[in-house]
C-alpha atoms as a PDB file:
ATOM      1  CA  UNK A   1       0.000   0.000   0.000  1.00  0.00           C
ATOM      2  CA  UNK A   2       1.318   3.781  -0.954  1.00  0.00           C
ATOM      3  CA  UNK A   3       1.334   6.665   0.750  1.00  0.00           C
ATOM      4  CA  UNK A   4      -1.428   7.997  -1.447  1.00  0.00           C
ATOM      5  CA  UNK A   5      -3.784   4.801  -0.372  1.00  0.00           C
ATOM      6  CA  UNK A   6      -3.128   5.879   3.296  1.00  0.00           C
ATOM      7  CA  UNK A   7      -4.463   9.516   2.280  1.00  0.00           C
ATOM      8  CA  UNK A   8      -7.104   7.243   0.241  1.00  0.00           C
ATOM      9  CA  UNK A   9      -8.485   5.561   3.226  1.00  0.00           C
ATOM     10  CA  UNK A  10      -8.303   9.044   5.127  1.00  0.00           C
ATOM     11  CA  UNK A  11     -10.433  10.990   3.178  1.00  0.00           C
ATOM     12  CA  UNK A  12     -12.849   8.019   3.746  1.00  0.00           C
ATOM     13  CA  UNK A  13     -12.947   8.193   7.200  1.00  0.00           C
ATOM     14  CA  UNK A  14     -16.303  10.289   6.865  1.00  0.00           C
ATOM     15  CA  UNK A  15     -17.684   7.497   5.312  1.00  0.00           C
ATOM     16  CA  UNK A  16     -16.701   4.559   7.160  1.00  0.00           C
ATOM     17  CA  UNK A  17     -18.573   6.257   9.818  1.00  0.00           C
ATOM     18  CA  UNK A  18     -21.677   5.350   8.098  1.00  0.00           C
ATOM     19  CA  UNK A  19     -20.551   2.483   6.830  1.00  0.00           C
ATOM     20  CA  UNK A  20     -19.880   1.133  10.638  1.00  0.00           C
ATOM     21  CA  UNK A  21     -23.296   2.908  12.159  1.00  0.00           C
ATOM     22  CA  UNK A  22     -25.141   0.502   8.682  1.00  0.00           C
ATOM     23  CA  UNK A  23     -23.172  -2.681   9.313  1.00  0.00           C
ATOM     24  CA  UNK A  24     -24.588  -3.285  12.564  1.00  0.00           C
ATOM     25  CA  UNK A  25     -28.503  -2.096  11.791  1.00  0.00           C
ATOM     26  CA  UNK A  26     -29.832  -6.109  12.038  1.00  0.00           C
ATOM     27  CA  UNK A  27     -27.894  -6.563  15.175  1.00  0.00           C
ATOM     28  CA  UNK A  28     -29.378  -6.520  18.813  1.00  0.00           C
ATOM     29  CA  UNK A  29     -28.786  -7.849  22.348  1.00  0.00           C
ATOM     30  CA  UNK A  30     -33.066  -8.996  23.352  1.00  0.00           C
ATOM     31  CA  UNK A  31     -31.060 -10.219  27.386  1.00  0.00           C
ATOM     32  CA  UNK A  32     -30.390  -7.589  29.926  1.00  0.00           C
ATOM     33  CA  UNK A  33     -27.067  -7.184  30.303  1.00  0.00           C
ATOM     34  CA  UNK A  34     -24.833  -6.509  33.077  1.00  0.00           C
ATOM     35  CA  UNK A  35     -21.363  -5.781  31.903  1.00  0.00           C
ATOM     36  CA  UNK A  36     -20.188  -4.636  28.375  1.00  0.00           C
ATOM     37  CA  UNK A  37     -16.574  -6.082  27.228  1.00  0.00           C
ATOM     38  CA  UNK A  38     -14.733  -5.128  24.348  1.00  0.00           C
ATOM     39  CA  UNK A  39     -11.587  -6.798  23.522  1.00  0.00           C
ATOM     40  CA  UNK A  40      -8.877  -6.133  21.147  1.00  0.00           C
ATOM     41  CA  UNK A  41      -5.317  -4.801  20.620  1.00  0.00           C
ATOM     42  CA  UNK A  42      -3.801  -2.330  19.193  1.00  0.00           C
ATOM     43  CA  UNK A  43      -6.374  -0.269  16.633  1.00  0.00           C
ATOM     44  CA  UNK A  44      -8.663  -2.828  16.599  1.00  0.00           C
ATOM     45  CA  UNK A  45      -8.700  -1.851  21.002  1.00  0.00           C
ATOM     46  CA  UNK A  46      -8.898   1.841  20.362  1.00  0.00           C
ATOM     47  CA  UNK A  47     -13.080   1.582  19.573  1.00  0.00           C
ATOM     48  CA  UNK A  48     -13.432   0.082  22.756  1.00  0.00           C
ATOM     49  CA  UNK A  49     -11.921   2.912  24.994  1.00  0.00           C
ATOM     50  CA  UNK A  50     -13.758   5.430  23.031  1.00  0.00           C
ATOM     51  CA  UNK A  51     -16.722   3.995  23.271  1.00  0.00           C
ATOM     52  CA  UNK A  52     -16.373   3.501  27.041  1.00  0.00           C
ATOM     53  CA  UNK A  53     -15.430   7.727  27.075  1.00  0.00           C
ATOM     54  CA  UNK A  54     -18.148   8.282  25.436  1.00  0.00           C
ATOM     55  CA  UNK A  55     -20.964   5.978  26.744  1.00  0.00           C
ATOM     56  CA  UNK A  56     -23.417   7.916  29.783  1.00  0.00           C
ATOM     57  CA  UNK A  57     -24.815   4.570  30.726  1.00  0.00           C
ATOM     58  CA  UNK A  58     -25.373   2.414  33.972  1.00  0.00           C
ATOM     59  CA  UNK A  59     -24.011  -0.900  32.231  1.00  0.00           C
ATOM     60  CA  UNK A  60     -20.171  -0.956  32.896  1.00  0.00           C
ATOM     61  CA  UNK A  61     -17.947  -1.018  30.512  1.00  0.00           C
ATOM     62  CA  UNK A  62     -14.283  -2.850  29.947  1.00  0.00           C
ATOM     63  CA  UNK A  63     -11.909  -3.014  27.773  1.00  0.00           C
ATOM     64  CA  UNK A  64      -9.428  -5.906  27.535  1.00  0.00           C
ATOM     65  CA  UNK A  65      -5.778  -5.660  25.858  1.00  0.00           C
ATOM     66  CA  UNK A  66      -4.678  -9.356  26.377  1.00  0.00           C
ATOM     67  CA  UNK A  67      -5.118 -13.200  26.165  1.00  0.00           C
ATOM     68  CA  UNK A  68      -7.758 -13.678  29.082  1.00  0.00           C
ATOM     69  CA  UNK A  69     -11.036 -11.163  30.004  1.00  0.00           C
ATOM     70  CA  UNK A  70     -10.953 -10.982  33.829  1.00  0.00           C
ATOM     71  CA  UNK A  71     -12.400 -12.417  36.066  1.00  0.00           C
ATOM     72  CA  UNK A  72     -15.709 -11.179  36.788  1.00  0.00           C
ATOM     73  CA  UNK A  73     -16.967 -11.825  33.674  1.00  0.00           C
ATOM     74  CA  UNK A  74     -19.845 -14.236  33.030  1.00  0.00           C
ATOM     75  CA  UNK A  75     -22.991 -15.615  30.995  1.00  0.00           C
ATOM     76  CA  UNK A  76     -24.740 -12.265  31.826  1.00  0.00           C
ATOM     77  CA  UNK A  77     -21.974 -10.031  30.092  1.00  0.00           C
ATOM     78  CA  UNK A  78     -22.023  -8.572  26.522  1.00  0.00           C
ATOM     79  CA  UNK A  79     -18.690  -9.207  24.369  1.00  0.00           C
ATOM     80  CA  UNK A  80     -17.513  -7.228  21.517  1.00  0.00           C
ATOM     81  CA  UNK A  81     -14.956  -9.524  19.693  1.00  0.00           C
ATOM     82  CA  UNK A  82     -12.926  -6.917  17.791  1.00  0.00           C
ATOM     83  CA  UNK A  83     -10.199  -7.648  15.157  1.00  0.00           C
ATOM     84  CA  UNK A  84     -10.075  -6.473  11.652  1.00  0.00           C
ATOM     85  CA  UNK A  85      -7.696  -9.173  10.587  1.00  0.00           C
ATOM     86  CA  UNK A  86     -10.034 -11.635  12.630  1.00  0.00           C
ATOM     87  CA  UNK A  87      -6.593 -13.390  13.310  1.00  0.00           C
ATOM     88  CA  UNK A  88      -5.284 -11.449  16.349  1.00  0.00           C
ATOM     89  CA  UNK A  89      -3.926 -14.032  18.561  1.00  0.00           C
ATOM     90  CA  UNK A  90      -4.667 -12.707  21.664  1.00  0.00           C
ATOM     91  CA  UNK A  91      -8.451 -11.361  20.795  1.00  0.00           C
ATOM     92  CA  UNK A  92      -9.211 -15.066  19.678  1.00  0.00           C
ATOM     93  CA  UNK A  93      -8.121 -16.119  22.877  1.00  0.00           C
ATOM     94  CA  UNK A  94     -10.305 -14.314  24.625  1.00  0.00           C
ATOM     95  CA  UNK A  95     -12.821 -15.191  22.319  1.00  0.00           C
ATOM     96  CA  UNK A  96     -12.437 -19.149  23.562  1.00  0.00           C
ATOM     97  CA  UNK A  97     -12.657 -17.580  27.267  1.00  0.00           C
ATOM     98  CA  UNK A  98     -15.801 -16.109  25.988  1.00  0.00           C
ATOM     99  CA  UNK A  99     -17.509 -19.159  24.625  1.00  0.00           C
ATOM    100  CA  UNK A 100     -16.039 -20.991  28.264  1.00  0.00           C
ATOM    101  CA  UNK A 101     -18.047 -18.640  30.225  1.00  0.00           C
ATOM    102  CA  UNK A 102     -21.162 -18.414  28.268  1.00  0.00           C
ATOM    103  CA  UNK A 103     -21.104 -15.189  27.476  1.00  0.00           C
ATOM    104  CA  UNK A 104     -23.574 -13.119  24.767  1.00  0.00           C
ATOM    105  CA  UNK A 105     -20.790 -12.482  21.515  1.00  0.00           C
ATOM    106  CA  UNK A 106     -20.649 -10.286  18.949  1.00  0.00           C
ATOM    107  CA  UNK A 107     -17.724 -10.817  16.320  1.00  0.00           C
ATOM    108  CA  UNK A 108     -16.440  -7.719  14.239  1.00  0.00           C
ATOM    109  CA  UNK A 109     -13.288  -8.152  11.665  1.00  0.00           C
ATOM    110  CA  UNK A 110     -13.102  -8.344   8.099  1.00  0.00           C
ATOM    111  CA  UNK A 111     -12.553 -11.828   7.636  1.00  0.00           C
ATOM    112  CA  UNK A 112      -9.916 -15.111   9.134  1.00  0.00           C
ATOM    113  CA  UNK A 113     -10.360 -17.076  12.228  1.00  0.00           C
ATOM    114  CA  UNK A 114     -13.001 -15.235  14.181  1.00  0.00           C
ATOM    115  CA  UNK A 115     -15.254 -14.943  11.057  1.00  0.00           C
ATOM    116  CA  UNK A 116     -15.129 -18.561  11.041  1.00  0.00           C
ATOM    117  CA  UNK A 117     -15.412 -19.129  14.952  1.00  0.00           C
ATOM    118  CA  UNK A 118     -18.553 -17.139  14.895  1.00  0.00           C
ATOM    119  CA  UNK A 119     -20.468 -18.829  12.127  1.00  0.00           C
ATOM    120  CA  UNK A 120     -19.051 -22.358  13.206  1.00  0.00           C
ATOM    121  CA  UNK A 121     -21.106 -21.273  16.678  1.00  0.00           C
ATOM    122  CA  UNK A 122     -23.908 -19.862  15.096  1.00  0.00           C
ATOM    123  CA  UNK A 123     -22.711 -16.000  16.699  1.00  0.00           C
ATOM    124  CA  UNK A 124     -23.698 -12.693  15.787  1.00  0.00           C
ATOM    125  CA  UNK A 125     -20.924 -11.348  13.144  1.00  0.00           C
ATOM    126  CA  UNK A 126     -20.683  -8.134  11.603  1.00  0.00           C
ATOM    127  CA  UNK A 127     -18.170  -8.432   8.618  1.00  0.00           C
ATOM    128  CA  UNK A 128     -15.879  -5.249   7.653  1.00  0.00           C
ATOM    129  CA  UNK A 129     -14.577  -4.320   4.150  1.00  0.00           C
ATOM    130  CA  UNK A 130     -11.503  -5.741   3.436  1.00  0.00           C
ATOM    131  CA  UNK A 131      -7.946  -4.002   2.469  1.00  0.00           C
ATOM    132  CA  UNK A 132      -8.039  -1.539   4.620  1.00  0.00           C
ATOM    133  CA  UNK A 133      -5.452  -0.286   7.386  1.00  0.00           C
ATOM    134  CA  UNK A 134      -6.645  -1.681  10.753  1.00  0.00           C
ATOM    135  CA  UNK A 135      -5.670   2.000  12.267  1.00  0.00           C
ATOM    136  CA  UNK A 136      -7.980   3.349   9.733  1.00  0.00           C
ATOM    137  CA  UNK A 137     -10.837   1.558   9.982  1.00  0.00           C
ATOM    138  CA  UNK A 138     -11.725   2.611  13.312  1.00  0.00           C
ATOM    139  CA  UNK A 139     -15.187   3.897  12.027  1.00  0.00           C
ATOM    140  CA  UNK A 140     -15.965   0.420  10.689  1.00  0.00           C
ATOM    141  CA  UNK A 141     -14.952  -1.275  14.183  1.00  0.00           C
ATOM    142  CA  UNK A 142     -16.556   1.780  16.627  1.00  0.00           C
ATOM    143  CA  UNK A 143     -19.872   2.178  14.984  1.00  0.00           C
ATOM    144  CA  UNK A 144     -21.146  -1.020  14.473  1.00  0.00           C
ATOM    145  CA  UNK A 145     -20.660  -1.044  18.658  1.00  0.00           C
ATOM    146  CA  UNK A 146     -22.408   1.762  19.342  1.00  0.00           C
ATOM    147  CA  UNK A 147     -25.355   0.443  16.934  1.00  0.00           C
ATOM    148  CA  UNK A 148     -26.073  -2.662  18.788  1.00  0.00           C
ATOM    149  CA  UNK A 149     -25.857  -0.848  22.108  1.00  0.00           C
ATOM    150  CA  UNK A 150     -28.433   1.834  20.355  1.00  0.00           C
ATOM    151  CA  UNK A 151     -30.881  -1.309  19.100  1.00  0.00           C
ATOM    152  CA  UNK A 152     -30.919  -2.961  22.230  1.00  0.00           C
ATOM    153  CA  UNK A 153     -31.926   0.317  23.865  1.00  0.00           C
ATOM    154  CA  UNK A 154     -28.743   0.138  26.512  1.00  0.00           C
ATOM    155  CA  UNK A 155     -28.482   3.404  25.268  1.00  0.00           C
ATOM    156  CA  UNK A 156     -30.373   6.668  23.878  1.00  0.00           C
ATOM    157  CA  UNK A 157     -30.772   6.372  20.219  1.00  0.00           C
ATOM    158  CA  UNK A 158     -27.459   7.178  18.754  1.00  0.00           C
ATOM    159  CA  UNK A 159     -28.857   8.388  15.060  1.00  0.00           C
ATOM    160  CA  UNK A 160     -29.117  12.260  15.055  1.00  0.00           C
ATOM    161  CA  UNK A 161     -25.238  12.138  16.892  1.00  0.00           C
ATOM    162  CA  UNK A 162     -24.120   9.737  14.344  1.00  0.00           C
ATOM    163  CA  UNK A 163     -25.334  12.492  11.515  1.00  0.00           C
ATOM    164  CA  UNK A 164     -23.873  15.274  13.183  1.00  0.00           C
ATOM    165  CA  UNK A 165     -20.259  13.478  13.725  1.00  0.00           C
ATOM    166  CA  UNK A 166     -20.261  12.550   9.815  1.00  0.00           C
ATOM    167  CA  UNK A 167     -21.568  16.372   9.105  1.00  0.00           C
ATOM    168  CA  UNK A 168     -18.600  17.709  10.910  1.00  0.00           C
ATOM    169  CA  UNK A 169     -15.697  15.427   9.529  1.00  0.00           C
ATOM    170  CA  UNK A 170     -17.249  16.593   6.140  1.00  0.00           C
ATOM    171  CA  UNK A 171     -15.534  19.902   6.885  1.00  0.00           C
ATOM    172  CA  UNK A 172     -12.441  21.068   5.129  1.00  0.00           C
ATOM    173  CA  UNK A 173     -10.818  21.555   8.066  1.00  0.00           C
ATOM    174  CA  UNK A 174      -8.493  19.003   9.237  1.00  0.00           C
ATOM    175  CA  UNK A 175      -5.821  18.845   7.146  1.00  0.00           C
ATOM    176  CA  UNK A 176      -5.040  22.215   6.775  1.00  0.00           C
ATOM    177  CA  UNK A 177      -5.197  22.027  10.307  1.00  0.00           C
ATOM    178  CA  UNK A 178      -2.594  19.009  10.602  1.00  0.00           C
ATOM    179  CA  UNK A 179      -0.394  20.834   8.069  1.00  0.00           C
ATOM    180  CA  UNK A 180       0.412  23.732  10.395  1.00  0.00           C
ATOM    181  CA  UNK A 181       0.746  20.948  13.496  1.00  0.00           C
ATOM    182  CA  UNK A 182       3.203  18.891  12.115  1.00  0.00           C
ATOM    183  CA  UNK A 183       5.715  21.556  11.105  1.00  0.00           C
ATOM    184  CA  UNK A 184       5.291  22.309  14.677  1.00  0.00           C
ATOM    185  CA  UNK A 185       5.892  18.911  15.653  1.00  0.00           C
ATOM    186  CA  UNK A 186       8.853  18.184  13.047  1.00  0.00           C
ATOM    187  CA  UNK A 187      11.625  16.646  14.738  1.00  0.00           C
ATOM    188  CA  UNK A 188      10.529  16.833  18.260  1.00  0.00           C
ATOM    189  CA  UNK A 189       8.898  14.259  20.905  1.00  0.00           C
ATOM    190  CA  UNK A 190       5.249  14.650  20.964  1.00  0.00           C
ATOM    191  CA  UNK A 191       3.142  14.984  24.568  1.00  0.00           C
ATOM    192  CA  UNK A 192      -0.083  14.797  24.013  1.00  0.00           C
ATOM    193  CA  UNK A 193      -2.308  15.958  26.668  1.00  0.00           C
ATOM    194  CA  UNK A 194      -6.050  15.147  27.586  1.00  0.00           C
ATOM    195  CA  UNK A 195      -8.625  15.465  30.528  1.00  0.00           C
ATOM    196  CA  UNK A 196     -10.195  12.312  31.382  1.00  0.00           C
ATOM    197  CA  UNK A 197     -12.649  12.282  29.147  1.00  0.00           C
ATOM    198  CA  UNK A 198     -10.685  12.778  26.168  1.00  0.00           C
ATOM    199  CA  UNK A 199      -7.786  10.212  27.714  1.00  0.00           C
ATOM    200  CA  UNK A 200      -8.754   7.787  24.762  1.00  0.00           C
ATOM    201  CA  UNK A 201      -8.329  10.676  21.954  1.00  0.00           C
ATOM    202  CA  UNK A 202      -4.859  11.311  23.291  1.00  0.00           C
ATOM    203  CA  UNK A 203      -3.774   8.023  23.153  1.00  0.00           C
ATOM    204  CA  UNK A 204      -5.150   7.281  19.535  1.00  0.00           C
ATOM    205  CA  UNK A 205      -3.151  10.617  18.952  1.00  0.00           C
ATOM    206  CA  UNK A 206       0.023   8.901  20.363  1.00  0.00           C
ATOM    207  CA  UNK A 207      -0.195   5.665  18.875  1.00  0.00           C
ATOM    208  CA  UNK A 208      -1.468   6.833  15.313  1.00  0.00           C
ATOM    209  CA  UNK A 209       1.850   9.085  15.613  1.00  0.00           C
ATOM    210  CA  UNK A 210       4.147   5.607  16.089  1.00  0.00           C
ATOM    211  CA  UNK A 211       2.416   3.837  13.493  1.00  0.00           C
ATOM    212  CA  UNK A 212       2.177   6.337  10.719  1.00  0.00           C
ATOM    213  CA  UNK A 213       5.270   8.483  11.568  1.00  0.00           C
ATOM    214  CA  UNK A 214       7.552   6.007  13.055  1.00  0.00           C
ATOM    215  CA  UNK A 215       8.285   8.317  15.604  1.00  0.00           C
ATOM    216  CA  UNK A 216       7.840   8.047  19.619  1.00  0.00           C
ATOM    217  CA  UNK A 217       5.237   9.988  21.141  1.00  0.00           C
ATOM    218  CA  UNK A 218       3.594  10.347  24.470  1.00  0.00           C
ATOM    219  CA  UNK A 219       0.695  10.726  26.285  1.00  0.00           C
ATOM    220  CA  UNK A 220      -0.848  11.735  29.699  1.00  0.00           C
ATOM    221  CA  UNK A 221      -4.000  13.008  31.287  1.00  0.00           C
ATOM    222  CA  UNK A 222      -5.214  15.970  33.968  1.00  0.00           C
ATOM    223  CA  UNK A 223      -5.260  16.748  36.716  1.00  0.00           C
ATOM    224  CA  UNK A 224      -3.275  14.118  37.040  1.00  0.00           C
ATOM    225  CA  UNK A 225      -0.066  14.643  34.793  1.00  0.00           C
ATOM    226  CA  UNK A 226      -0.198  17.910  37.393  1.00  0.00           C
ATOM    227  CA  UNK A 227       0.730  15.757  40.003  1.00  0.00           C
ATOM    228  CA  UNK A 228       4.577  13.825  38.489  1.00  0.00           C
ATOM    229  CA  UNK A 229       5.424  14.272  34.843  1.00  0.00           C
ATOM    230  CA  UNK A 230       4.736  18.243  34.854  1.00  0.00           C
ATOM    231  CA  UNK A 231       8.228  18.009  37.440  1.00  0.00           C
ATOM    232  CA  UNK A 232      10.027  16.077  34.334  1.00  0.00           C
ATOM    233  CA  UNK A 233       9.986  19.581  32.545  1.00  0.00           C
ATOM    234  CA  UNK A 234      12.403  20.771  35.106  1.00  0.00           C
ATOM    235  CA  UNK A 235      15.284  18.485  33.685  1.00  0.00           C
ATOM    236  CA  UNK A 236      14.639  18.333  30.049  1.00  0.00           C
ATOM    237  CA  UNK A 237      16.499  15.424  28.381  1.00  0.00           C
ATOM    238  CA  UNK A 238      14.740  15.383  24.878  1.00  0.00           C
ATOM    239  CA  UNK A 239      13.275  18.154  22.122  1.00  0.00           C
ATOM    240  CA  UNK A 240       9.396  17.974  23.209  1.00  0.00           C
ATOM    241  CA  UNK A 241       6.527  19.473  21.858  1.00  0.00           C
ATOM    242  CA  UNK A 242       3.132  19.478  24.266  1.00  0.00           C
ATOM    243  CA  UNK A 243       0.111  19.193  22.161  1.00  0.00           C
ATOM    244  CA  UNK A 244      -3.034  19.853  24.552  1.00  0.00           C
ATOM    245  CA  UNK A 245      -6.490  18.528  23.500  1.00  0.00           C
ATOM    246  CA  UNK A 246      -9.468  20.828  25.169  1.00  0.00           C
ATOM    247  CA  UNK A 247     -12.906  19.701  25.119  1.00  0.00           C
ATOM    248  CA  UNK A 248     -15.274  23.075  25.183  1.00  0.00           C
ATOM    249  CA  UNK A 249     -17.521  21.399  28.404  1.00  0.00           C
ATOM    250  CA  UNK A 250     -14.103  20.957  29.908  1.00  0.00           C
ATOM    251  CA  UNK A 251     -14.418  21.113  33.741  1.00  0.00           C
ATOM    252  CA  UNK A 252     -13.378  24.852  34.997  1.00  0.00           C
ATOM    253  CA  UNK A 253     -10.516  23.696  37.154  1.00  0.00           C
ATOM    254  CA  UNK A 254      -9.332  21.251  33.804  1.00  0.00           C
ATOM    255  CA  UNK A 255      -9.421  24.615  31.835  1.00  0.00           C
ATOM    256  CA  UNK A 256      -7.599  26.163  34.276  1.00  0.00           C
ATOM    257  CA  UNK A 257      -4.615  24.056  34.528  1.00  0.00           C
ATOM    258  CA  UNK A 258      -4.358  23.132  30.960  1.00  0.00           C
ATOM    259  CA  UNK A 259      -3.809  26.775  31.009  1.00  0.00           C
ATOM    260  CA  UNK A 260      -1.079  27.418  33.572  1.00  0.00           C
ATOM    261  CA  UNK A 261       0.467  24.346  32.520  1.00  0.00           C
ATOM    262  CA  UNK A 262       1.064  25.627  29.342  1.00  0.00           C
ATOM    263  CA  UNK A 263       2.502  28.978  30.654  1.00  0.00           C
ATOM    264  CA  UNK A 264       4.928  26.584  33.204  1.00  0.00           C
ATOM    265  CA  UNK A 265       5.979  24.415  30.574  1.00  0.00           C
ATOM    266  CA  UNK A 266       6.988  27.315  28.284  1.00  0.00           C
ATOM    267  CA  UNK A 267       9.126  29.273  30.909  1.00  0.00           C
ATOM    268  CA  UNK A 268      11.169  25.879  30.581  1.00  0.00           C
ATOM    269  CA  UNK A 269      11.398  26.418  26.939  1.00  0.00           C
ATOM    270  CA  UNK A 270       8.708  23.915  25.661  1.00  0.00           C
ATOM    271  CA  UNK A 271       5.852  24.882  22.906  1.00  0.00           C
ATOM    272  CA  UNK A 272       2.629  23.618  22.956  1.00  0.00           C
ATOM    273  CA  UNK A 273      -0.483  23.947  21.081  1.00  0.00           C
ATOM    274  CA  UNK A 274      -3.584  24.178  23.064  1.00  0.00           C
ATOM    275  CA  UNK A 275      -6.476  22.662  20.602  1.00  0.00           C
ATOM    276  CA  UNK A 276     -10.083  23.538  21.486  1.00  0.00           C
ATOM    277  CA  UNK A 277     -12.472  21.154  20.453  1.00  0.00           C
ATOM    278  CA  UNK A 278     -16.089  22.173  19.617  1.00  0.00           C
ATOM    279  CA  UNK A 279     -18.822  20.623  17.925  1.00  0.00           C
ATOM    280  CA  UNK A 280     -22.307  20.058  18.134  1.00  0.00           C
ATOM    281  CA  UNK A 281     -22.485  16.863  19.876  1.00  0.00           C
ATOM    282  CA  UNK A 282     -19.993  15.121  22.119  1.00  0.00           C
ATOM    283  CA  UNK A 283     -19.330  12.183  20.051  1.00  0.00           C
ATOM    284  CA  UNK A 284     -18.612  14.617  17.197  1.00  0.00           C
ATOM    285  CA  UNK A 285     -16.040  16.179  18.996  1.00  0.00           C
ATOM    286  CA  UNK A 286     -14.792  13.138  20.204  1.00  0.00           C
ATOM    287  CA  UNK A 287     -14.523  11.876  16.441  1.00  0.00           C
ATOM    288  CA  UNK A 288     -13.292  15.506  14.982  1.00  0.00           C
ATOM    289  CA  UNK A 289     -10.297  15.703  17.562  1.00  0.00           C
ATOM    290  CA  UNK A 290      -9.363  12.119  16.419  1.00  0.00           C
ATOM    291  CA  UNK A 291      -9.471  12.846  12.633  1.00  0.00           C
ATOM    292  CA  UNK A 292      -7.455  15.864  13.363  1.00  0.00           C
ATOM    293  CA  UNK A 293      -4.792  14.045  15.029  1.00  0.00           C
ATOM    294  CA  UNK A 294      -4.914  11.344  12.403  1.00  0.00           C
ATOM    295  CA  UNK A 295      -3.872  13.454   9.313  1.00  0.00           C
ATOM    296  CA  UNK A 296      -1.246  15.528  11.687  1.00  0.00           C
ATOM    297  CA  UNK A 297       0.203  11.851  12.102  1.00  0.00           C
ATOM    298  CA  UNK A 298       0.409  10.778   7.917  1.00  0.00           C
ATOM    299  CA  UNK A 299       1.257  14.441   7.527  1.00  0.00           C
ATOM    300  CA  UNK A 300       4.015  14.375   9.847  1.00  0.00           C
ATOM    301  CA  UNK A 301       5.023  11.069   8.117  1.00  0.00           C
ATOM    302  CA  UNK A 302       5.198  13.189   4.533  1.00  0.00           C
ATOM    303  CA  UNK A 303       7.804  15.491   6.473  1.00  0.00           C
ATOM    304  CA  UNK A 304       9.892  12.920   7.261  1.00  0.00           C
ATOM    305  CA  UNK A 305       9.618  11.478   3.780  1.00  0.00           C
ATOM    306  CA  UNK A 306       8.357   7.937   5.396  1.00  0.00           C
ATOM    307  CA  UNK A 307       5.246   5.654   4.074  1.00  0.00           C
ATOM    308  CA  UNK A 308       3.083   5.516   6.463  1.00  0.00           C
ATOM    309  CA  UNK A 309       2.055   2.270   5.620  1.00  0.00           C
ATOM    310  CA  UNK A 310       4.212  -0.181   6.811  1.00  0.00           C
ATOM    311  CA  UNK A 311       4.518  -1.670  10.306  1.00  0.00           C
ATOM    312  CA  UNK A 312       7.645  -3.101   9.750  1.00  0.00           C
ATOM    313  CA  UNK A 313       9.053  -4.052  13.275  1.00  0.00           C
ATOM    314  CA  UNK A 314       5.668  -5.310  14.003  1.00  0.00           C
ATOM    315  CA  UNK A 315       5.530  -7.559  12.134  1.00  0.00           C
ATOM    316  CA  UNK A 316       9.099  -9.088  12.697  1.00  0.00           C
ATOM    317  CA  UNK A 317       7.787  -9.691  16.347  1.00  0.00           C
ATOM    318  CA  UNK A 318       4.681 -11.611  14.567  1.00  0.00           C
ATOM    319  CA  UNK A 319       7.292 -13.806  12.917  1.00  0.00           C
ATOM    320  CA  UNK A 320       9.453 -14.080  15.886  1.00  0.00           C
ATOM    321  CA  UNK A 321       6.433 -15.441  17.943  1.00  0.00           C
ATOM    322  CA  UNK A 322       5.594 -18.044  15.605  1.00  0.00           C
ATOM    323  CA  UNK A 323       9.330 -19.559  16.440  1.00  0.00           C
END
């Protein structure tokens, strides 16, 4: 895949959105439910934390990165299966745990192992396009959650805020706006900093800055980066650059100190960016701060003349594994 296929499957992003919220319009959970588990790694993961940020519900809400859902979980819990490839060892693990306990399952990939797992058990599946990035189909993987939860009324009825967020990344904004970021962020070690709320959007941030730029970046939330890494500033050992993500209902107090820590941080000779996030709806600012830091990450990865592509060491630890 080119770099112009990654800038492809970007522009897209507006519609996978409704492709994801359409995929899922059959699917419904009829049981109550107690707990809602999402598991996955890497950006087949990501949908999971967001949707847990952005859910206002009194169902929990976990998300598991590894080979073995916790504990607590039982027949009464609602699964999301996530991985695009639908080969991702440790997802199809949990998957097994899954079927062990009993639980209510709902696959979502584009194809391999846990397509065939779910129709071998007779499971609810929701089948992606294939050829796409996993990192950029996190539309396809986040919707189709968010429209079973909306079906089987666990939720408010997610339509008019689906509408909005795909009427807002229709804007001409975002890359103009990523343009301008990553000459900032050229050569320096990106912080990325959130609230709570937004603690999922500043990791996506981070980790689409890895994948697509090759570069290392950071990430942290307030208050509580307030209380440890804001002292690392006083013994710089690095070229940083602070970008701070601020949701317009951000609490007062969050406001504040994004605000002073910006001023602190610069008397120690660090820029930052402080980017306010508005929108109509909260999940289309979730989703507009997220595209934004997406094309700052492939347009970061044009500066430093690099495909974003390719995951190359990743998948040398996929080979070394199968040794």
């Amino acid at each position: 895949m080119s770099f112009e296929e990654t800038e492809e499957q970007l522009n897209a992003f507006p519609d996978y959105v409704q492709q994801g919220w359409e995929s899922a319009s059959a699917v419904a959970v009829l049981d109550k439910v107690r707990h809602i588990v999402c598991c996955g790694m890497g950006g087949s993961a990501i949908p999971g934390s967001l949707l847990s940020a952005y859910l206002e519900t009194d169902t929990s809400m976990f998300v598991v990165r590894d080979y073995t859902l916790p504990s607590f979980v039982t027949n009464k819990d609602l699964v999301f299966v996530v991985s695009y490839s639908g080969n991702t060892e440790e997802t199809i693990s949990c998957f097994r745990s899954a079927m062990g306990k009993g639980c209510k399952i709902i696959g979502i990939s584009s194809n391999g192992k846990l397509k065939q797992l779910c129709e071998k058990s007779k499971l609810d599946f929701i089948e992606l396009p294939k050829g796409i990035q996993p990192r950029a189909a996190l539309p396809l993987l986040f919707f189709p959650m968010l429209r079973v939860l909306s079906n089987s009324k666990l939720i408010e009825d997610q339509k008019v805020f689906v509408e909005a967020t795909i009427t807002a990344l229709r804007k001409p904004i975002y890359r103009e706006m990523a343009k301008a970021l990553s000459e900032k962020l050229a050569g320096k070690i990106p912080l990325i900093y959130a609230s709570q709320q937004f603690s999922a959007v500043a990791y996506r941030w981070k980790t689409q800055i890895n994948e697509n730029a090759k570069s290392m970046a950071f990430y942290h939330i307030l208050p509580e980066m307030n209380h440890n890494e804001l002292v690392g500033f006083e013994n710089l050992i690095g070229d940083y650059y602070v970008v701070i993500l601020q949701d317009e209902e951000e609490h007062p107090r969050i406001r504040k100190r994004m605000k002073l820590t910006k001023q602190l941080i610069a008397r120690r000779g660090v820029s930052s960016t402080i980017i306010a996030v508005k929108g109509a709806c909260k999940l289309s600012r979730i989703f507009s701060a997220i595209y934004t830091g997406d094309w700052t990450s492939v347009e970061l990865a044009a500066l430093y003349n690099i495909d974003p592509t390719p995951v190359h060491i990743i998948e040398q630890l996929k080979e070394m594994l199968k040794k």
